[in-house]
PDB file of N, CA and C in Angstrom:
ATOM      1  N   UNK A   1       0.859  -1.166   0.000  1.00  0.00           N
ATOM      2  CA  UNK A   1       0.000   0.000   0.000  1.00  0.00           C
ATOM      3  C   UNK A   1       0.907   1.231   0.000  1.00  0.00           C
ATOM      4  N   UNK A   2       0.650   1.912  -1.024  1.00  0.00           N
ATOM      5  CA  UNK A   2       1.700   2.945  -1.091  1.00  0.00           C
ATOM      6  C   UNK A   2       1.013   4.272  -0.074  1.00  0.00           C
ATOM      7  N   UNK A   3       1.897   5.415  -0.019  1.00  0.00           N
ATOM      8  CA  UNK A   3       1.819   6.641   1.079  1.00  0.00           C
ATOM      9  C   UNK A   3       0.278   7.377   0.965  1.00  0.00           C
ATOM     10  N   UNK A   4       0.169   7.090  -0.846  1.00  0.00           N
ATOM     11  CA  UNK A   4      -1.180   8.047  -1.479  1.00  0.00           C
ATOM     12  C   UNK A   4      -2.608   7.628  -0.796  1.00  0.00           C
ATOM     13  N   UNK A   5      -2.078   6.154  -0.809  1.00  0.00           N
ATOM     14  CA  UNK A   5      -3.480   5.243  -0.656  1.00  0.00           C
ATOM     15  C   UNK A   5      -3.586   5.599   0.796  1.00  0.00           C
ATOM     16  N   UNK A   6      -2.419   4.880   1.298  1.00  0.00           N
ATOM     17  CA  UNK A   6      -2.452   4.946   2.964  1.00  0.00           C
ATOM     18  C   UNK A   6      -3.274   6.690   3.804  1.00  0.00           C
ATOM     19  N   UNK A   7      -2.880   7.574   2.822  1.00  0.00           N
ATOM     20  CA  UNK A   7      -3.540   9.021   3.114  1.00  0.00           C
ATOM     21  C   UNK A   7      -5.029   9.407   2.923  1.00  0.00           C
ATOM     22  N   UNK A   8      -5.296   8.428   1.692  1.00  0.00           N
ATOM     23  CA  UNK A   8      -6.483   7.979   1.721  1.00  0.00           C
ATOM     24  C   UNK A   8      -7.422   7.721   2.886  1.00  0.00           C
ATOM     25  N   UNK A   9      -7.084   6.349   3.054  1.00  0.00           N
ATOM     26  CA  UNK A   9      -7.803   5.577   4.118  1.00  0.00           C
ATOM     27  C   UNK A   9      -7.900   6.350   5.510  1.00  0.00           C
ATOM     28  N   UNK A  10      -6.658   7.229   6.070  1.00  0.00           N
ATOM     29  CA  UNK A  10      -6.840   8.202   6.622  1.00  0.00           C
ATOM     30  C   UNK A  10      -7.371   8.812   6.620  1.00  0.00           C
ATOM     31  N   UNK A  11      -8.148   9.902   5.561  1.00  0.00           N
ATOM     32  CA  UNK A  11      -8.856  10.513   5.319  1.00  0.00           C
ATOM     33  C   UNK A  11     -10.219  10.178   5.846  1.00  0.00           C
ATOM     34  N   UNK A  12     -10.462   9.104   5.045  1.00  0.00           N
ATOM     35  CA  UNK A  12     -11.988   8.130   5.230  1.00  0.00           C
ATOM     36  C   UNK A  12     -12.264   8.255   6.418  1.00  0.00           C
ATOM     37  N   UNK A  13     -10.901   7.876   7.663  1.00  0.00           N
ATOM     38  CA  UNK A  13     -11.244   7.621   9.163  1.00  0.00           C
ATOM     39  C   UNK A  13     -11.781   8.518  10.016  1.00  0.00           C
ATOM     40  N   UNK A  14     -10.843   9.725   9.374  1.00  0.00           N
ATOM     41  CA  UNK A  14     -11.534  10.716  10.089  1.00  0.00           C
ATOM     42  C   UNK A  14     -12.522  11.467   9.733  1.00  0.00           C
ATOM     43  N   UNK A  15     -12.811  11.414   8.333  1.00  0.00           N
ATOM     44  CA  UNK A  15     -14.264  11.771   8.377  1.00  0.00           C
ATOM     45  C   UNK A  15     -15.238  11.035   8.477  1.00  0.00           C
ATOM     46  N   UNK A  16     -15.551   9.668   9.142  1.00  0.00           N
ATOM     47  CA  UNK A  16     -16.738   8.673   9.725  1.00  0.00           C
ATOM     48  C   UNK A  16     -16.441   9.578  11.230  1.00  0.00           C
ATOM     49  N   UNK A  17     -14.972   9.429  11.995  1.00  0.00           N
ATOM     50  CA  UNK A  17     -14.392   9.475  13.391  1.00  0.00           C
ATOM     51  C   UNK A  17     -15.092  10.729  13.409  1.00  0.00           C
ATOM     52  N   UNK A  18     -15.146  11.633  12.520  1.00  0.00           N
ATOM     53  CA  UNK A  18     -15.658  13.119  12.857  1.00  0.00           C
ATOM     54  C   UNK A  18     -17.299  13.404  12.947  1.00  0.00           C
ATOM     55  N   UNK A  19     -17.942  12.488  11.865  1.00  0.00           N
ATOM     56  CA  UNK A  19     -19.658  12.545  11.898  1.00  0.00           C
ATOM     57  C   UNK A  19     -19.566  11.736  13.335  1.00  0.00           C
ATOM     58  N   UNK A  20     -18.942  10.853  13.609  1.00  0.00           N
ATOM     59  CA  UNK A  20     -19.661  10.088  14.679  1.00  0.00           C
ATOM     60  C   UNK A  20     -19.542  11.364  15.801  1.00  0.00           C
ATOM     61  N   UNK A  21     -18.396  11.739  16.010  1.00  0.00           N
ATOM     62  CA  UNK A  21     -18.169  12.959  17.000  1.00  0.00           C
ATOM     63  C   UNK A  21     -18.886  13.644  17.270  1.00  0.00           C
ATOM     64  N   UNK A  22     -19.369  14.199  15.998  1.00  0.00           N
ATOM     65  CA  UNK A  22     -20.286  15.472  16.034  1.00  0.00           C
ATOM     66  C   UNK A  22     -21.500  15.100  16.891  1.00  0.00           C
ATOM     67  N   UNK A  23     -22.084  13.850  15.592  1.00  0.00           N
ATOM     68  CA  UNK A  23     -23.421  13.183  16.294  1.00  0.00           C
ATOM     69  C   UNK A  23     -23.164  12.793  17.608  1.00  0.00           C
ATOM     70  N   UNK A  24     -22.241  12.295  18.337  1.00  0.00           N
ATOM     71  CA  UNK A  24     -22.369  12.018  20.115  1.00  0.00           C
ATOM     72  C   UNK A  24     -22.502  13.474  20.639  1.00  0.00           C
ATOM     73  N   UNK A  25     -21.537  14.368  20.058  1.00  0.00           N
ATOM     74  CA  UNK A  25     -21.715  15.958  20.754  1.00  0.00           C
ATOM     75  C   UNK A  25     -23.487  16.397  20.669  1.00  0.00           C
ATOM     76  N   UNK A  26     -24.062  16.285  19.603  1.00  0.00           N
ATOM     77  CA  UNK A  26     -25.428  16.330  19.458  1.00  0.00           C
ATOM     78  C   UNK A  26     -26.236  15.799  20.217  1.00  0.00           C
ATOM     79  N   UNK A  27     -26.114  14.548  20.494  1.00  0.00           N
ATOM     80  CA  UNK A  27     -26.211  13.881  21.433  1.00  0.00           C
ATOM     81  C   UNK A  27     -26.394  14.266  22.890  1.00  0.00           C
ATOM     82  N   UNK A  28     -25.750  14.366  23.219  1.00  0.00           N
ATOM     83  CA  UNK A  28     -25.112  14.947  24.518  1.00  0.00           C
ATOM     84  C   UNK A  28     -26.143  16.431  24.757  1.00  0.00           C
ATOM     85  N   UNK A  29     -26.069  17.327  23.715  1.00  0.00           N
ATOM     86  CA  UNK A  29     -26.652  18.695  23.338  1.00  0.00           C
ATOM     87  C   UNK A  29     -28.878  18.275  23.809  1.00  0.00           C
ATOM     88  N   UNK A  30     -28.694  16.930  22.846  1.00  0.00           N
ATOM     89  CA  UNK A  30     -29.966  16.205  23.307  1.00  0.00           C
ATOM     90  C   UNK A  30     -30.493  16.133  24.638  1.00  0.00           C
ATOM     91  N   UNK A  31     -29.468  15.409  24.880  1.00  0.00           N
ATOM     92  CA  UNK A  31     -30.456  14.394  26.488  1.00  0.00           C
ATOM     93  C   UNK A  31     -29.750  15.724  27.525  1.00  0.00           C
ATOM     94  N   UNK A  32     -29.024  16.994  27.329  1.00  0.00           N
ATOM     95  CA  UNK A  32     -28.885  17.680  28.540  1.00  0.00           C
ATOM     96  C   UNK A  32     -30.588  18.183  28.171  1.00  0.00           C
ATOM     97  N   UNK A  33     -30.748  19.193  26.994  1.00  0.00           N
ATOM     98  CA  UNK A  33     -32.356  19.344  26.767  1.00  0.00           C
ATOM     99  C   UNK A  33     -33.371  18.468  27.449  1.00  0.00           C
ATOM    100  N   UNK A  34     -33.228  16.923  27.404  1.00  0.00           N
ATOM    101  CA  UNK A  34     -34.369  16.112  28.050  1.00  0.00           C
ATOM    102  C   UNK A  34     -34.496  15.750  26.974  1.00  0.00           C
ATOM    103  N   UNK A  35     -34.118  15.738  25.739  1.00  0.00           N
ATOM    104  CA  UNK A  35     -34.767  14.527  24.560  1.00  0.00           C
ATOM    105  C   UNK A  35     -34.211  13.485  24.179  1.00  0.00           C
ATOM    106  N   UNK A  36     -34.442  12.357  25.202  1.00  0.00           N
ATOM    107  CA  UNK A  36     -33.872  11.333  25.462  1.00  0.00           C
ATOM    108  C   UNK A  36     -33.519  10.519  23.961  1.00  0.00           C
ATOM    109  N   UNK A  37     -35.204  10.466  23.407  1.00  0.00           N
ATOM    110  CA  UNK A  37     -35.298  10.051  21.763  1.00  0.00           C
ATOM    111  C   UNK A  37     -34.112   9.841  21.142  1.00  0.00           C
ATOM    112  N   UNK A  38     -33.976  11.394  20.517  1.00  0.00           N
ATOM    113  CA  UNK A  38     -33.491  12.457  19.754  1.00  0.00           C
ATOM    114  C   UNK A  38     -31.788  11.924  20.169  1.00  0.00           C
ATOM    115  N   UNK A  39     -31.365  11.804  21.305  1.00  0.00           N
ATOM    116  CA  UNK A  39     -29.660  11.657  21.948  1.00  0.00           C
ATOM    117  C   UNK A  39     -30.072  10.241  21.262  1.00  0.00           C
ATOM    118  N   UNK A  40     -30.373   9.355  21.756  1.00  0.00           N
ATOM    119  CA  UNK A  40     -30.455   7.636  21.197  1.00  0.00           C
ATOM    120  C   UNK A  40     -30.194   7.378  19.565  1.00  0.00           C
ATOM    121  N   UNK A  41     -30.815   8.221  18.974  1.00  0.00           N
ATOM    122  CA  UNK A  41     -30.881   8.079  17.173  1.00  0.00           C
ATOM    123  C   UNK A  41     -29.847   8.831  17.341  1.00  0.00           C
ATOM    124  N   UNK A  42     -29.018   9.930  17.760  1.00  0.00           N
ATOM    125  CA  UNK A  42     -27.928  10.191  17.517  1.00  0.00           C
ATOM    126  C   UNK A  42     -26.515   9.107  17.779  1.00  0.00           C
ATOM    127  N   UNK A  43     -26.955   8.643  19.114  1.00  0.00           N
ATOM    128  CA  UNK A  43     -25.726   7.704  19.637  1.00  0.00           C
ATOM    129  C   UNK A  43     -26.037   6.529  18.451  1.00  0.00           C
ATOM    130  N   UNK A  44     -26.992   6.097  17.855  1.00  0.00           N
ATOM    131  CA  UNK A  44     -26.990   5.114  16.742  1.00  0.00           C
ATOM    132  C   UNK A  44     -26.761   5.518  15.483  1.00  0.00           C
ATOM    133  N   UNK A  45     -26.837   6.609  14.649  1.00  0.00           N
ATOM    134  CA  UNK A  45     -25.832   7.375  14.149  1.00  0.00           C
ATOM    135  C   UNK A  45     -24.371   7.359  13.983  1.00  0.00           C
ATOM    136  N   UNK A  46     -24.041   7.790  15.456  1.00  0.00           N
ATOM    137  CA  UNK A  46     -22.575   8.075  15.797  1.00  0.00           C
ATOM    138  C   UNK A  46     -22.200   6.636  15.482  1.00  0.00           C
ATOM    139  N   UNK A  47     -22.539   5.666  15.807  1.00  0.00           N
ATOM    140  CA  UNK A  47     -22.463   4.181  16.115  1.00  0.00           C
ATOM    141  C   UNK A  47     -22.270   3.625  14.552  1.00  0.00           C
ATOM    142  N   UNK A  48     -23.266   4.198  13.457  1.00  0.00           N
ATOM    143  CA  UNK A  48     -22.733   3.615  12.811  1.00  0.00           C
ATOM    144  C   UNK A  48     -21.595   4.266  11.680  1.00  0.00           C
ATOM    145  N   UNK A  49     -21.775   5.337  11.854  1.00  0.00           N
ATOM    146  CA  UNK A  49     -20.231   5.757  11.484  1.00  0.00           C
ATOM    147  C   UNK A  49     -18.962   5.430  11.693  1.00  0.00           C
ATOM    148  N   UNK A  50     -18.996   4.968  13.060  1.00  0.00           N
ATOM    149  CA  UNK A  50     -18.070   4.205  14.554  1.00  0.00           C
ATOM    150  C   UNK A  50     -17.638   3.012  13.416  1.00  0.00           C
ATOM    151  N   UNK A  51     -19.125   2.154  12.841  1.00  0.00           N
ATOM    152  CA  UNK A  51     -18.149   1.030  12.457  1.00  0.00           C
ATOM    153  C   UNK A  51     -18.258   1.039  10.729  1.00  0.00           C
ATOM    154  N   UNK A  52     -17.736   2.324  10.404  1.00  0.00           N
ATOM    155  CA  UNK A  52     -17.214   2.585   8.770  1.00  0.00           C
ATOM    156  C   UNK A  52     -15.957   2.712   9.039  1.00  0.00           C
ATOM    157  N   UNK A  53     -15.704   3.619  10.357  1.00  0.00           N
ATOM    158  CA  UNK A  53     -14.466   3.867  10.633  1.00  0.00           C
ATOM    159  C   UNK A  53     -13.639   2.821  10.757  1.00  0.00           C
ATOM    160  N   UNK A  54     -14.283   1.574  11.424  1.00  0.00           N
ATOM    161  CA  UNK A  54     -14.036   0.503  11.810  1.00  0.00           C
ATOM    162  C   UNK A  54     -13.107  -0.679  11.238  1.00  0.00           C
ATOM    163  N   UNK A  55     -14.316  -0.376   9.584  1.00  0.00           N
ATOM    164  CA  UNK A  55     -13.666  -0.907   8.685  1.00  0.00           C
ATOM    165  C   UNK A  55     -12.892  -0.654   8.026  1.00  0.00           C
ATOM    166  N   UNK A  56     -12.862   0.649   7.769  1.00  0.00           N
ATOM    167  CA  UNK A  56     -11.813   1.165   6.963  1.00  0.00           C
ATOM    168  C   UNK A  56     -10.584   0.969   7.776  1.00  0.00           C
ATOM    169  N   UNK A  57     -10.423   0.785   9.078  1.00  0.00           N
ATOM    170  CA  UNK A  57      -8.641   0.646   9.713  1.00  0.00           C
ATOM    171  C   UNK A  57      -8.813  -0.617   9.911  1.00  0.00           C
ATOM    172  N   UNK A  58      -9.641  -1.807   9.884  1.00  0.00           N
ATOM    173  CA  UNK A  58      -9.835  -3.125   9.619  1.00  0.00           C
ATOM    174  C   UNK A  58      -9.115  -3.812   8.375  1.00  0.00           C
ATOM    175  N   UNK A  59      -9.478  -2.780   7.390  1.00  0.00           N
ATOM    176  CA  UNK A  59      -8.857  -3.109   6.373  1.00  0.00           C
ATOM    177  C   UNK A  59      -7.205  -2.646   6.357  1.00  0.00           C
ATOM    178  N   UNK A  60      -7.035  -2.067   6.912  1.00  0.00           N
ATOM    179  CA  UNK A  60      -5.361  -1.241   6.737  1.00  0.00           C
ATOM    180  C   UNK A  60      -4.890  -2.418   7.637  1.00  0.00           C
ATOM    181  N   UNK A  61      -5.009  -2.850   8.774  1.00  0.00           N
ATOM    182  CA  UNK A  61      -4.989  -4.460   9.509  1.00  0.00           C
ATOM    183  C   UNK A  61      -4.936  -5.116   9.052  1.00  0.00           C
ATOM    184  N   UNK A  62      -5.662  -5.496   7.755  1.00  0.00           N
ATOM    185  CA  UNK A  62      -5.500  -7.104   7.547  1.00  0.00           C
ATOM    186  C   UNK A  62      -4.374  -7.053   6.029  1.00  0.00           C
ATOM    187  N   UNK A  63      -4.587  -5.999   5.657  1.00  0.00           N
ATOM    188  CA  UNK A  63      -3.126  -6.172   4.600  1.00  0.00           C
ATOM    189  C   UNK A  63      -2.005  -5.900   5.618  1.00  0.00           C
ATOM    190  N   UNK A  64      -1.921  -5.011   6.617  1.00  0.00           N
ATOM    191  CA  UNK A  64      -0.430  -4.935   7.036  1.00  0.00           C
ATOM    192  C   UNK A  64      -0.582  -6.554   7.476  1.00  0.00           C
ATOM    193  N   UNK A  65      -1.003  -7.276   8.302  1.00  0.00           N
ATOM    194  CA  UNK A  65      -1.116  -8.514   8.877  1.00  0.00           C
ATOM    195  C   UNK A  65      -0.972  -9.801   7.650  1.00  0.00           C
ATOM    196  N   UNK A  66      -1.319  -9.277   6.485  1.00  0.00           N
ATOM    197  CA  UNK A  66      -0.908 -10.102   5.501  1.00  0.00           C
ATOM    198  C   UNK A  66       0.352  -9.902   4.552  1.00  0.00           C
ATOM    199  N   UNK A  67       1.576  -9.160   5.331  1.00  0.00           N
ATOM    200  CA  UNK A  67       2.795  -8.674   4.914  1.00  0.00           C
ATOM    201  C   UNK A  67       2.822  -7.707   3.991  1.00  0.00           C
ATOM    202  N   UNK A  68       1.120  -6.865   3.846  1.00  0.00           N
ATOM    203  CA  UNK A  68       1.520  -6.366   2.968  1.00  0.00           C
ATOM    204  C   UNK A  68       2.409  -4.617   3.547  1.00  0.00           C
ATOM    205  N   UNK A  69       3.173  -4.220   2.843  1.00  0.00           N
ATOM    206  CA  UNK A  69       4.010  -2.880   3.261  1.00  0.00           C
ATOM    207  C   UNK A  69       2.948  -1.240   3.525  1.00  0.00           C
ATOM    208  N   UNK A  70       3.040  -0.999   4.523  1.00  0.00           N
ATOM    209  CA  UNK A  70       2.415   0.354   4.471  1.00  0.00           C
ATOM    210  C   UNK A  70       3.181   1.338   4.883  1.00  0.00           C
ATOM    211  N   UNK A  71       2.980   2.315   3.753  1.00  0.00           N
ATOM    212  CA  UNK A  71       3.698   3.695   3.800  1.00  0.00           C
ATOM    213  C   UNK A  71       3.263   4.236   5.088  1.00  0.00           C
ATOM    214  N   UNK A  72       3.849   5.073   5.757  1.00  0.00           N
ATOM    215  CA  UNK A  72       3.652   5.421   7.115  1.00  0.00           C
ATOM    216  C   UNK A  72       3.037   7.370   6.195  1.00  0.00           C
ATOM    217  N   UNK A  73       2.070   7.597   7.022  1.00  0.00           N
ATOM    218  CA  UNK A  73       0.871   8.546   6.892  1.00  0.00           C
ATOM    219  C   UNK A  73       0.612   9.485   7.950  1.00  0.00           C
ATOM    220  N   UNK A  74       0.850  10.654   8.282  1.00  0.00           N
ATOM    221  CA  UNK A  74       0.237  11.663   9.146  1.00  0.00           C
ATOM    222  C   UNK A  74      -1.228  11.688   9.004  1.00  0.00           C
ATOM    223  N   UNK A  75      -1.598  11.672   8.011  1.00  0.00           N
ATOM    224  CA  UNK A  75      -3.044  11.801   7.847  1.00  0.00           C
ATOM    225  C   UNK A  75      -3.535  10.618   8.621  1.00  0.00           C
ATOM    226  N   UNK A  76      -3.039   9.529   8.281  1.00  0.00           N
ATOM    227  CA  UNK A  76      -3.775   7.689   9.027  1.00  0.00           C
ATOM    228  C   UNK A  76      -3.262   8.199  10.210  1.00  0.00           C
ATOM    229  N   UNK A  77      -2.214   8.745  10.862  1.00  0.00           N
ATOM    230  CA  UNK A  77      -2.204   8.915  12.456  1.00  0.00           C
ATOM    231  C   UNK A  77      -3.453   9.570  12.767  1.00  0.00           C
ATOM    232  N   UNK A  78      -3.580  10.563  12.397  1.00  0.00           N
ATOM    233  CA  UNK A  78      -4.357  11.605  12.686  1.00  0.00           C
ATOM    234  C   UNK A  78      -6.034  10.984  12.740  1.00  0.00           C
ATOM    235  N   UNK A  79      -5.952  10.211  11.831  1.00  0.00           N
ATOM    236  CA  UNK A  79      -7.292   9.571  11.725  1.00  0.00           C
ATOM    237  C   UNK A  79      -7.597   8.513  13.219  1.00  0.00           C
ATOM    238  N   UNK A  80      -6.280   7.898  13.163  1.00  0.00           N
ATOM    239  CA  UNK A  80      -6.167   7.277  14.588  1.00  0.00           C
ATOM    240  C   UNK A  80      -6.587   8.035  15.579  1.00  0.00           C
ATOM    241  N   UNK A  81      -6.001   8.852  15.718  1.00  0.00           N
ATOM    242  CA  UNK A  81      -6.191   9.500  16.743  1.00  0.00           C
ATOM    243  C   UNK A  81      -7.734  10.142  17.132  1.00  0.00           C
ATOM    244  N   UNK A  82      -8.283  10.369  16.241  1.00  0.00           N
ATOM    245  CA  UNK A  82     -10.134  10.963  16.019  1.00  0.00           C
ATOM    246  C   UNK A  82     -11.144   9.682  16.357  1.00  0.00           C
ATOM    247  N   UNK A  83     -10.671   8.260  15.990  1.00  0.00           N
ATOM    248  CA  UNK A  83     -11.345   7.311  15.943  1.00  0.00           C
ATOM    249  C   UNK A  83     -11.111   6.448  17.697  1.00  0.00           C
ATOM    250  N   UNK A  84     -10.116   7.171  17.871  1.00  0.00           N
ATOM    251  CA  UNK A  84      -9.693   6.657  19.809  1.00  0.00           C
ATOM    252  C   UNK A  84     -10.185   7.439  20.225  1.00  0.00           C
ATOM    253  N   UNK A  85     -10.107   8.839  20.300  1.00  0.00           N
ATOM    254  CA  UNK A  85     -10.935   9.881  20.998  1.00  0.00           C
ATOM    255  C   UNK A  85     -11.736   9.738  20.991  1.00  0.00           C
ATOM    256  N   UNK A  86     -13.085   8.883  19.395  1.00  0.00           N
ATOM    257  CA  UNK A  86     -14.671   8.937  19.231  1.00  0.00           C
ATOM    258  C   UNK A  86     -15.114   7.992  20.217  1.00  0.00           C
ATOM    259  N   UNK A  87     -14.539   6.703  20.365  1.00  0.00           N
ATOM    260  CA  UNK A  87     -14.672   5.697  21.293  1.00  0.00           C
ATOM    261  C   UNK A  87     -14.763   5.835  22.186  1.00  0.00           C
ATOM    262  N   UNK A  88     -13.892   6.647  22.739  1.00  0.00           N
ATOM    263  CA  UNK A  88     -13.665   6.793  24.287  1.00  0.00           C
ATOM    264  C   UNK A  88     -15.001   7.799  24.682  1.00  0.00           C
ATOM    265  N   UNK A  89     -15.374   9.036  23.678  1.00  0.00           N
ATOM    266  CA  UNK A  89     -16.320  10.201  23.626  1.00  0.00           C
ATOM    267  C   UNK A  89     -17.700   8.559  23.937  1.00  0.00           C
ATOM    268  N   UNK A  90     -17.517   7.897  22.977  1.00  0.00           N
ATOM    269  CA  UNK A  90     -19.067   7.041  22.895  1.00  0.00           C
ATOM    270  C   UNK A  90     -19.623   6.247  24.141  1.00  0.00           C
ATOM    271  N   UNK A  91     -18.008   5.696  24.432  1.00  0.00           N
ATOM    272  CA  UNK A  91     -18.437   4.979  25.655  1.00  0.00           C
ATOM    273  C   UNK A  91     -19.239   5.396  27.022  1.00  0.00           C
ATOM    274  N   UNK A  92     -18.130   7.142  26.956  1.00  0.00           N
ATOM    275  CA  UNK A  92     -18.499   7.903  27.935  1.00  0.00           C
ATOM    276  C   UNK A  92     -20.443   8.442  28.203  1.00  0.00           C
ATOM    277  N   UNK A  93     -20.361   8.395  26.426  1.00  0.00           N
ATOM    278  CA  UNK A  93     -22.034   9.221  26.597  1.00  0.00           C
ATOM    279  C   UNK A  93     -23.144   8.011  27.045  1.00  0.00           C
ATOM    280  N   UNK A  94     -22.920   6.980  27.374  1.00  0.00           N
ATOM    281  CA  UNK A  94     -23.774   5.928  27.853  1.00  0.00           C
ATOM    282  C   UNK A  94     -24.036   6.448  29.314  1.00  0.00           C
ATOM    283  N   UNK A  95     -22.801   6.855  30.152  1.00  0.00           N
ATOM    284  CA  UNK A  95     -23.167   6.945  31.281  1.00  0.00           C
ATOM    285  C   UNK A  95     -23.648   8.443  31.677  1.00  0.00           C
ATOM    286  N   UNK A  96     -23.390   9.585  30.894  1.00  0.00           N
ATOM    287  CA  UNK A  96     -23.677  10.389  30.884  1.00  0.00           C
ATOM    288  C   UNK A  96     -25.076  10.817  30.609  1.00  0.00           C
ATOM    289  N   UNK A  97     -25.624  10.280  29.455  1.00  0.00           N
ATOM    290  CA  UNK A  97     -27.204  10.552  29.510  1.00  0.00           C
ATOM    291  C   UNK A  97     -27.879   9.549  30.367  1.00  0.00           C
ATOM    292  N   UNK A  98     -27.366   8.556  30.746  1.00  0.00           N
ATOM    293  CA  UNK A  98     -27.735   7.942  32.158  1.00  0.00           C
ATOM    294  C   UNK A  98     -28.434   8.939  33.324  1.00  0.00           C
ATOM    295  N   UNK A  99     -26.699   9.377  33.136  1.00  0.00           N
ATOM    296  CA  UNK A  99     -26.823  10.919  34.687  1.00  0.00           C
ATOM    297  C   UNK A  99     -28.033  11.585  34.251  1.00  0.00           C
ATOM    298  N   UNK A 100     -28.134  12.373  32.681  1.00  0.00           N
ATOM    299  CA  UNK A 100     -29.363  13.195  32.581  1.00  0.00           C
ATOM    300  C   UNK A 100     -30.619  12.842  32.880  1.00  0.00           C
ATOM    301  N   UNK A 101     -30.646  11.594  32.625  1.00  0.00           N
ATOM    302  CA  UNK A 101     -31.814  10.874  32.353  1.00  0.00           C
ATOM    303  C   UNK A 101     -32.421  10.662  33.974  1.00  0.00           C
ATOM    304  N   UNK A 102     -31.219  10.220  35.284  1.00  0.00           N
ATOM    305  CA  UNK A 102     -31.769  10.489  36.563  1.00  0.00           C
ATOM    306  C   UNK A 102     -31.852  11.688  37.361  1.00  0.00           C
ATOM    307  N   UNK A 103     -31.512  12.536  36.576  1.00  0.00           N
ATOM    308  CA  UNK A 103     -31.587  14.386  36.787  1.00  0.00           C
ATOM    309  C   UNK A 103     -33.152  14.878  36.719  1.00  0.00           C
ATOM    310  N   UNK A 104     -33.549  14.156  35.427  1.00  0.00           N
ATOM    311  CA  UNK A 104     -34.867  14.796  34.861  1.00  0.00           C
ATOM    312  C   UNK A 104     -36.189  14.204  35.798  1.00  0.00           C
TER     313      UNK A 104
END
């Protein structure tokens, strides 16, 4: 996989890593309002962006894992890095509209 491609797939990551973002921030924007709904179709949203992202560094996995060579990418870091942050953002908003949800 040459540097072009590899910048590619980067690309891809972080823009799923970034809709999902947004949509959990929306989210979040939701259930502080009280629209419990509205946060849920977002966190399923975010969720499935979560696993485009998923695949797309699934796939950069199974060729490096099948010897194949990958050009090393700022952009694929960077994408890394949006798609660990979204996770960690997703996991968090479970317990968080939890909290709202025993607020209201």
């Amino acid at each position: 996989m040459n540097r072009e491609e590899t910048t590619m797939l980067g690309f891809e990551i972080v823009a799923y890593a970034g809709d999902a973002r947004s949509k959990l921030l929306e989210a979040l924007n939701a259930a502080q309002q009280g629209d419990f709904n509205e946060a849920e179709q977002l966190i399923e949203g975010a969720n499935q962006c979560i696993v485009s992202a998923h695949n797309a560094q699934t796939d950069l996995l199974a060729k490096e894992a099948s010897g194949e060579d990958i050009a090393y990418s700022v952009t694929m870091m960077h994408g890394q890095d949006h798609l660990m942050t979204t996770l960690l953002l997703k996991d968090m908003m479970k317990h968080i509209v939890e909290l709202y949800k025993r607020g209201s």
